[in-house]
C-alpha atoms as a PDB file:
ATOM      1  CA  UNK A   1     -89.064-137.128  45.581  1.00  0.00           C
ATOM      2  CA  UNK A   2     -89.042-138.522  42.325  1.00  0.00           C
ATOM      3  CA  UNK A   3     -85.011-139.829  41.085  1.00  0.00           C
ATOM      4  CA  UNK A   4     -84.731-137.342  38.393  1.00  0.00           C
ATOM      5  CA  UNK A   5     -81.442-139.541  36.613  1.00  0.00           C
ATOM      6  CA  UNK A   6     -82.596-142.327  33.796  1.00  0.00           C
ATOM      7  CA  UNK A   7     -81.744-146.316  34.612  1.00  0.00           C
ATOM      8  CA  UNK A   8     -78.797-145.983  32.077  1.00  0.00           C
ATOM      9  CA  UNK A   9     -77.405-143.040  33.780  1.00  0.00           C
ATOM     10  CA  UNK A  10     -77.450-144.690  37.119  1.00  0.00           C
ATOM     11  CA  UNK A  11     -75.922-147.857  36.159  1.00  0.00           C
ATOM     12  CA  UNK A  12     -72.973-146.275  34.908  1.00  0.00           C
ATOM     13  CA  UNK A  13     -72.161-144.313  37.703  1.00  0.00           C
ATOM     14  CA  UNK A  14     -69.884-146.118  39.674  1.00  0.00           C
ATOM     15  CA  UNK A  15     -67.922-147.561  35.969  1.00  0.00           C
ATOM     16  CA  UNK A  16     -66.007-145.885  33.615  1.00  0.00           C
ATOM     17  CA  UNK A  17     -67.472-145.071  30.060  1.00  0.00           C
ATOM     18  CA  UNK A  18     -65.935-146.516  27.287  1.00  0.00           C
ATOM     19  CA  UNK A  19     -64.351-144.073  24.353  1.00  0.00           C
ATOM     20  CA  UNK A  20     -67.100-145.547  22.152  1.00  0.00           C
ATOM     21  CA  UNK A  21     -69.765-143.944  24.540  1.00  0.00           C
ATOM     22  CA  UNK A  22     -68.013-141.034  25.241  1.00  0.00           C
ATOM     23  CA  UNK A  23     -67.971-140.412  21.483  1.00  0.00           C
ATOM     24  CA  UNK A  24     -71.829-140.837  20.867  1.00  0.00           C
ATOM     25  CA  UNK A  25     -72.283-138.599  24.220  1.00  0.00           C
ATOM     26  CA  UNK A  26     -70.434-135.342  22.887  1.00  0.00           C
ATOM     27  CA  UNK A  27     -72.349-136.199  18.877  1.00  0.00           C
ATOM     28  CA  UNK A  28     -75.088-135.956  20.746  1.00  0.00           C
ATOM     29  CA  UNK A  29     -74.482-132.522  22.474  1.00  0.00           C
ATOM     30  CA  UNK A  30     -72.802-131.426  19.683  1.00  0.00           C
ATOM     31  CA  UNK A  31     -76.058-132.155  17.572  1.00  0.00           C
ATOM     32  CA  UNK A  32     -78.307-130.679  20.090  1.00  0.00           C
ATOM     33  CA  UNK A  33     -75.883-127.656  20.612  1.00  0.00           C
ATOM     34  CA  UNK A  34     -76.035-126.874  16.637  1.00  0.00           C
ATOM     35  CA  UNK A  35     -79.248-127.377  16.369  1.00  0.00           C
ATOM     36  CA  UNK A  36     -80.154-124.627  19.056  1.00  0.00           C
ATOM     37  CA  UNK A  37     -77.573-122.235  17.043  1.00  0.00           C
ATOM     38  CA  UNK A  38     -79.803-122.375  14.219  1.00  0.00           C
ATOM     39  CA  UNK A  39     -82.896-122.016  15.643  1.00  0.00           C
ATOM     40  CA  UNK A  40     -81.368-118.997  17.734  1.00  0.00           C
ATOM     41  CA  UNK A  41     -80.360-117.748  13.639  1.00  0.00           C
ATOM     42  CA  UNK A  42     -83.777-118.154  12.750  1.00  0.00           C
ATOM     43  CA  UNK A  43     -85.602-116.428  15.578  1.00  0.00           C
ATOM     44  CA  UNK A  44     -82.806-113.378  15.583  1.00  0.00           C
ATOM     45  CA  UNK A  45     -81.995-112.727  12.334  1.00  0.00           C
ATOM     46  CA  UNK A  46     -80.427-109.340  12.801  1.00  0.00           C
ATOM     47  CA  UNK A  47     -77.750-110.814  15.531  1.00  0.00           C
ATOM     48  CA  UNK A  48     -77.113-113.597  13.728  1.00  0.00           C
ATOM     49  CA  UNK A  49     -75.799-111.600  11.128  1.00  0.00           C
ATOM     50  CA  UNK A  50     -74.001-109.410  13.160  1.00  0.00           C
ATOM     51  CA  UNK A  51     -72.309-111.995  14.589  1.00  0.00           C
ATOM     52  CA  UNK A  52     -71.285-113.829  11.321  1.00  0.00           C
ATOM     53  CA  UNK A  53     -70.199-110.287  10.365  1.00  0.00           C
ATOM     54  CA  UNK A  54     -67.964-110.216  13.363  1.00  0.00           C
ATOM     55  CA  UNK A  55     -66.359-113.784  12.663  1.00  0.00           C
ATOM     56  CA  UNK A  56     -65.838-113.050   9.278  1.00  0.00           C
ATOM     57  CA  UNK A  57     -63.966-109.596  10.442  1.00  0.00           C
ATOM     58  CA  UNK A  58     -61.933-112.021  12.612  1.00  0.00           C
ATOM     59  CA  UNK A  59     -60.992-114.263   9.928  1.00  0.00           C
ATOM     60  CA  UNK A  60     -59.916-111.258   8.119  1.00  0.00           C
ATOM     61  CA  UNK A  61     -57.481-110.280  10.411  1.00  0.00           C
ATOM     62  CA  UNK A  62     -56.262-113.467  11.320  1.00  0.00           C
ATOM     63  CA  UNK A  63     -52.348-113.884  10.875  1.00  0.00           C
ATOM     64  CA  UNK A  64     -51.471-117.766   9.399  1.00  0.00           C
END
């Protein structure tokens, strides 16, 4: 069975990442994640606004 991890995720296995990595990591997902967000927008228009409607209710109502 083939190893399905990459050479750089192996070799840092066993050692700690550094904050520097750790930073780059979660841009990375974050990227990824926002970038899925707005292709979700695009492909379902009609819950996307819904759900902007929602947040915006819930902004509304929020007490500063």
């Amino acid at each position: 069975m083939p190893d399905t991890q990459s050479s750089d995720e192996t070799d840092n296995y066993g050692t700690p990442e550094t904050a520097a990595q750790r930073r780059a990591r979660r841009a990375q997902f974050l990227r990824d994640l926002n970038e899925a967000r707005e292709l979700r927008d695009r492909v379902q228009p009609r819950r996307a606004r819904a759900a902007r409607m929602r947040q915006q209710m819930r902004m509304r109502t929020f007490r500063w």
